[in-house]
C-alpha atoms as a PDB file:
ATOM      1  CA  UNK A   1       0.000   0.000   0.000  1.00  0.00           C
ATOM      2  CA  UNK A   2       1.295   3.423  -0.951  1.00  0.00           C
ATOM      3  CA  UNK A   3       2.155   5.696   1.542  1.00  0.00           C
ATOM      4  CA  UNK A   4       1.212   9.507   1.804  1.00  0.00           C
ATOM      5  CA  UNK A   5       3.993  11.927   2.335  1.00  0.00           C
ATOM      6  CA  UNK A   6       2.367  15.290   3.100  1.00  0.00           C
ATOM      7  CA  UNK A   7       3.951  18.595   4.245  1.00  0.00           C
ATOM      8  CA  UNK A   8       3.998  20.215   7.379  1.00  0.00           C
ATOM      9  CA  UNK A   9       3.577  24.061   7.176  1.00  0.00           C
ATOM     10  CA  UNK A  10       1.730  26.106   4.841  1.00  0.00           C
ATOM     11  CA  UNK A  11       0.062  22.571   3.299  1.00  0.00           C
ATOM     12  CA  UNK A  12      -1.445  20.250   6.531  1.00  0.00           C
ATOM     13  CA  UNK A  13      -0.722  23.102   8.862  1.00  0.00           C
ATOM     14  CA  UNK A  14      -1.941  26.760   8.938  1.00  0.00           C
ATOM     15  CA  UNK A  15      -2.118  29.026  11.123  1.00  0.00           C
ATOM     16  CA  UNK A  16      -0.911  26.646  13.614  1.00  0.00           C
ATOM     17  CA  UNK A  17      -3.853  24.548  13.093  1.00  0.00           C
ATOM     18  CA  UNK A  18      -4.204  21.265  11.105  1.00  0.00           C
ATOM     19  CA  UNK A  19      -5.992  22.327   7.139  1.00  0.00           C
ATOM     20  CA  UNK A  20      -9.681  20.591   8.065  1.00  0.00           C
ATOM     21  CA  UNK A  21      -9.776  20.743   4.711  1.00  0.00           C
ATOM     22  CA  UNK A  22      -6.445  18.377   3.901  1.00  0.00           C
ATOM     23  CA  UNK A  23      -7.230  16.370   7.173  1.00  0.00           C
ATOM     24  CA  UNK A  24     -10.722  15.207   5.424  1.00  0.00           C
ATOM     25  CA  UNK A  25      -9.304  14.340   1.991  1.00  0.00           C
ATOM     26  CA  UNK A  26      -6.030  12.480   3.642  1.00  0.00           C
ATOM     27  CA  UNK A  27      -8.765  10.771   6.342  1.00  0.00           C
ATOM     28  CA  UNK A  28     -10.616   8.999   2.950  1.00  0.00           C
ATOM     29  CA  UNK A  29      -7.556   6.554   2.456  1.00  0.00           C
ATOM     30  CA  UNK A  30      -6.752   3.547   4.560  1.00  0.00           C
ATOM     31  CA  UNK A  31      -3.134   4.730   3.461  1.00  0.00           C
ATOM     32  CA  UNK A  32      -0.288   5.621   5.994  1.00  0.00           C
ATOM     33  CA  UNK A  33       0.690   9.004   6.126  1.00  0.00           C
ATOM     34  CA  UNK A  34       3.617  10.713   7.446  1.00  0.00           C
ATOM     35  CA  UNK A  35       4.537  14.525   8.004  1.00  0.00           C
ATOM     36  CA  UNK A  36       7.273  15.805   6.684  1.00  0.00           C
ATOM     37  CA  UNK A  37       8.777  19.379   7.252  1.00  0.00           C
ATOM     38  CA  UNK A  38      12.564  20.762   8.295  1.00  0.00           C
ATOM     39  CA  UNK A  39      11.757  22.233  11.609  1.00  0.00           C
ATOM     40  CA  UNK A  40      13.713  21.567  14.286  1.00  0.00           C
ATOM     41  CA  UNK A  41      12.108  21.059  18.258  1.00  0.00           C
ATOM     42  CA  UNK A  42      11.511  24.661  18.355  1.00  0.00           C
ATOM     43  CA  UNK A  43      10.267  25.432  15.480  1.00  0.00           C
ATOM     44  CA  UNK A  44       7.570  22.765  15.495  1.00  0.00           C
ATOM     45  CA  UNK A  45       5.738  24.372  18.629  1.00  0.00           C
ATOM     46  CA  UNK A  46       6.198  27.219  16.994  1.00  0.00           C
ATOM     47  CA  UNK A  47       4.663  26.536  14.158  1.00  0.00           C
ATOM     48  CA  UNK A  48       2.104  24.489  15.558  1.00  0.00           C
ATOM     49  CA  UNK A  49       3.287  21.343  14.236  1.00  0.00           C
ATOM     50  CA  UNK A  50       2.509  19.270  17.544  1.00  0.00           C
ATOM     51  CA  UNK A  51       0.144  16.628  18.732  1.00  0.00           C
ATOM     52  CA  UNK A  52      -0.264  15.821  14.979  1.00  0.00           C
ATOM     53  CA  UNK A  53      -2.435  12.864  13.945  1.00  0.00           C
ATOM     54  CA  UNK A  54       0.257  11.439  12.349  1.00  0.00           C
ATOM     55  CA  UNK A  55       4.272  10.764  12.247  1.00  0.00           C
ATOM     56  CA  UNK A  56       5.949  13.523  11.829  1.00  0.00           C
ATOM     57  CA  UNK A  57       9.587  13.323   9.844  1.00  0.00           C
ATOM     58  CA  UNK A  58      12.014  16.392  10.233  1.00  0.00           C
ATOM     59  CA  UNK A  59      15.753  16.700  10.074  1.00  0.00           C
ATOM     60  CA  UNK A  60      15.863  19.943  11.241  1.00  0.00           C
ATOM     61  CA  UNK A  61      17.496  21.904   8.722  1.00  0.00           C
ATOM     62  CA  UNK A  62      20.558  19.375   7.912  1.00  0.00           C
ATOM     63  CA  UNK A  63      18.859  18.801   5.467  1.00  0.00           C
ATOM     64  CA  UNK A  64      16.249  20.489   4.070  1.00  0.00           C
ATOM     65  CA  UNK A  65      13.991  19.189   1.783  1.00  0.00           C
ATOM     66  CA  UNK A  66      14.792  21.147  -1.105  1.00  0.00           C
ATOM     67  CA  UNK A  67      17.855  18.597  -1.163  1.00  0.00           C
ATOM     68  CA  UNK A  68      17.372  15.260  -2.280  1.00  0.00           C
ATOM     69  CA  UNK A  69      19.044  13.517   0.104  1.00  0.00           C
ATOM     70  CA  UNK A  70      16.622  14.683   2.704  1.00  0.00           C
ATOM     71  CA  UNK A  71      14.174  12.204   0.339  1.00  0.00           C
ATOM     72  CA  UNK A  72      17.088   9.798   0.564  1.00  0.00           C
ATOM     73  CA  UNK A  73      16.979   9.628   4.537  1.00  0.00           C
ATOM     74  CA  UNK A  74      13.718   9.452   4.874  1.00  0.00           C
ATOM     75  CA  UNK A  75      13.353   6.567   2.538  1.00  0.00           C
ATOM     76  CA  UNK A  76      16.283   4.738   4.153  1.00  0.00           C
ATOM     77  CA  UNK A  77      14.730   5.440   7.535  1.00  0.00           C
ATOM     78  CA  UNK A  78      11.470   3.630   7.062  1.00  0.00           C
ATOM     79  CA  UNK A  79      12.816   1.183   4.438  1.00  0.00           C
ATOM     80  CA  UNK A  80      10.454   2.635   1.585  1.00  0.00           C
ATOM     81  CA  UNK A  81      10.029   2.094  -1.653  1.00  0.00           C
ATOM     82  CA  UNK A  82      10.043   5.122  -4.008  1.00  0.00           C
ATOM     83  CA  UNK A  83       7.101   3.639  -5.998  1.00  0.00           C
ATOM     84  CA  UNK A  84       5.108   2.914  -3.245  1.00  0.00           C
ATOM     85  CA  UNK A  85       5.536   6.827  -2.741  1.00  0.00           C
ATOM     86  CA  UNK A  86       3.007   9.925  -2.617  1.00  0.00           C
ATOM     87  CA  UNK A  87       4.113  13.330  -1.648  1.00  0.00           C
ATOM     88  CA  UNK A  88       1.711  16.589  -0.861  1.00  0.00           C
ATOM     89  CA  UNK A  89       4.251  19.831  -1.109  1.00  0.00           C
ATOM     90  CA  UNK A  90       3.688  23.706  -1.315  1.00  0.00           C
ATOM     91  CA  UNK A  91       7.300  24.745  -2.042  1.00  0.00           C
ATOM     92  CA  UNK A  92       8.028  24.169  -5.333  1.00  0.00           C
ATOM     93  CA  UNK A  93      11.947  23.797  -4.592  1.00  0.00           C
ATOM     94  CA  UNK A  94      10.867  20.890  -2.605  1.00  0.00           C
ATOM     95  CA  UNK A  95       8.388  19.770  -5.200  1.00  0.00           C
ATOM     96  CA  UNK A  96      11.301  19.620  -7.631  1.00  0.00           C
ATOM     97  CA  UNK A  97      13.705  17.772  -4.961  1.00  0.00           C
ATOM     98  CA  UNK A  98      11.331  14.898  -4.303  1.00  0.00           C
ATOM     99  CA  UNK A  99      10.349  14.674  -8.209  1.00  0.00           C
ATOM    100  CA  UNK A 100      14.664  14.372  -9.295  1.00  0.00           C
ATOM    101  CA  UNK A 101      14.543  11.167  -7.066  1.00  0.00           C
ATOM    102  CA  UNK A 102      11.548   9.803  -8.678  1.00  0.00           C
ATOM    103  CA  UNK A 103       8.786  10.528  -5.727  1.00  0.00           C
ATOM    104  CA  UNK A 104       5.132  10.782  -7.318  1.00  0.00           C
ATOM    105  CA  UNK A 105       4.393  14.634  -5.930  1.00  0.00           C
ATOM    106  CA  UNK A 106       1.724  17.157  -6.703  1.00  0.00           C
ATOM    107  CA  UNK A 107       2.746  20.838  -6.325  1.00  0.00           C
ATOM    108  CA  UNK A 108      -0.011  22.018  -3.534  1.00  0.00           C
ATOM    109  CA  UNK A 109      -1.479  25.491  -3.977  1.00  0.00           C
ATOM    110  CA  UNK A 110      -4.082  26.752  -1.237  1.00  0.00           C
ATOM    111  CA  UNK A 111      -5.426  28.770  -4.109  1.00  0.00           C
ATOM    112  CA  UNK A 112      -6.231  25.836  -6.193  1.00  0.00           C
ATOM    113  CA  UNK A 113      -9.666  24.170  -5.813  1.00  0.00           C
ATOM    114  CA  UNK A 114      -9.815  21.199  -3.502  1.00  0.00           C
ATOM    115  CA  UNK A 115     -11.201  18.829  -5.945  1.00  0.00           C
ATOM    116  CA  UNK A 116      -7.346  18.649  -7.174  1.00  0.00           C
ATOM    117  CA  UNK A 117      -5.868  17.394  -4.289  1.00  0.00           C
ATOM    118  CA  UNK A 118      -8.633  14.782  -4.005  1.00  0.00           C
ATOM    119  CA  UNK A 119      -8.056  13.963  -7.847  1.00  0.00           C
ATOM    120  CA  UNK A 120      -4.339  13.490  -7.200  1.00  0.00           C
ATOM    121  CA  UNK A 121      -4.624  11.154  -4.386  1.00  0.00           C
ATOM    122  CA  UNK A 122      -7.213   9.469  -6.296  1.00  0.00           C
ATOM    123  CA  UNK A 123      -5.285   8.625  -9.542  1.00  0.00           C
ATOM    124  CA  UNK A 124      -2.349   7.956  -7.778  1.00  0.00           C
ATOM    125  CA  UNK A 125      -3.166   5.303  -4.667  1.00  0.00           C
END
């Protein structure tokens, strides 16, 4: 079963609250799901990314995500597959990170309707 990488801040996270929105769509699949973001312990209170519903991956800063080999420890930490890979991303320089290692990703904008999100996950579990 495929497994649903989905971003921290500014995607699953605003305002310091969880996107009701996201939560819903992500909620429909059976599929595991893990947060990813760079924060480090500080920066997730800050940021509000706490008490999450889900596992939440950071290195904190070393690296970030717009590096590949942020992709490459996360996949070597919970011996996963790249093709048994979603990811959910609002920065496109992270968008373009996961993508040069071969991780099925849709560029998330909060200005784009829902229904695409949904779509994405649909075509792609």
């Amino acid at each position: 079963m495929k497994i649903i990488l989905v971003d921290a801040w500014n995607t699953f996270i605003k305002n310091k609250k969880i996107d009701s929105n996201i939560y819903n769509i992500l909620e429909d699949f059976k599929n595991k799901k893990i947060i990813l973001t760079n924060a480090n312990t500080k920066e997730l209170v800050k940021y509000g990314i706490i008490n999450m519903p889900y596992e939440v991956f950071s290195l904190s800063h070393d690296p970030n995500k717009d590096n590949p080999f942020y992709f490459k420890l996360l996949i070597e930490k919970y011996n996963l597959i790249i093709d048994n890979l979603i990811y959910i991303e609002h920065n496109k320089e992270a968008v373009k990170s996961a993508k040069s290692i071969g991780i099925k990703t849709h560029h998330y904008n909060p200005n784009e309707p829902i229904e695409e999100l949904s779509e994405f996950l649909l075509k792609n579990l």
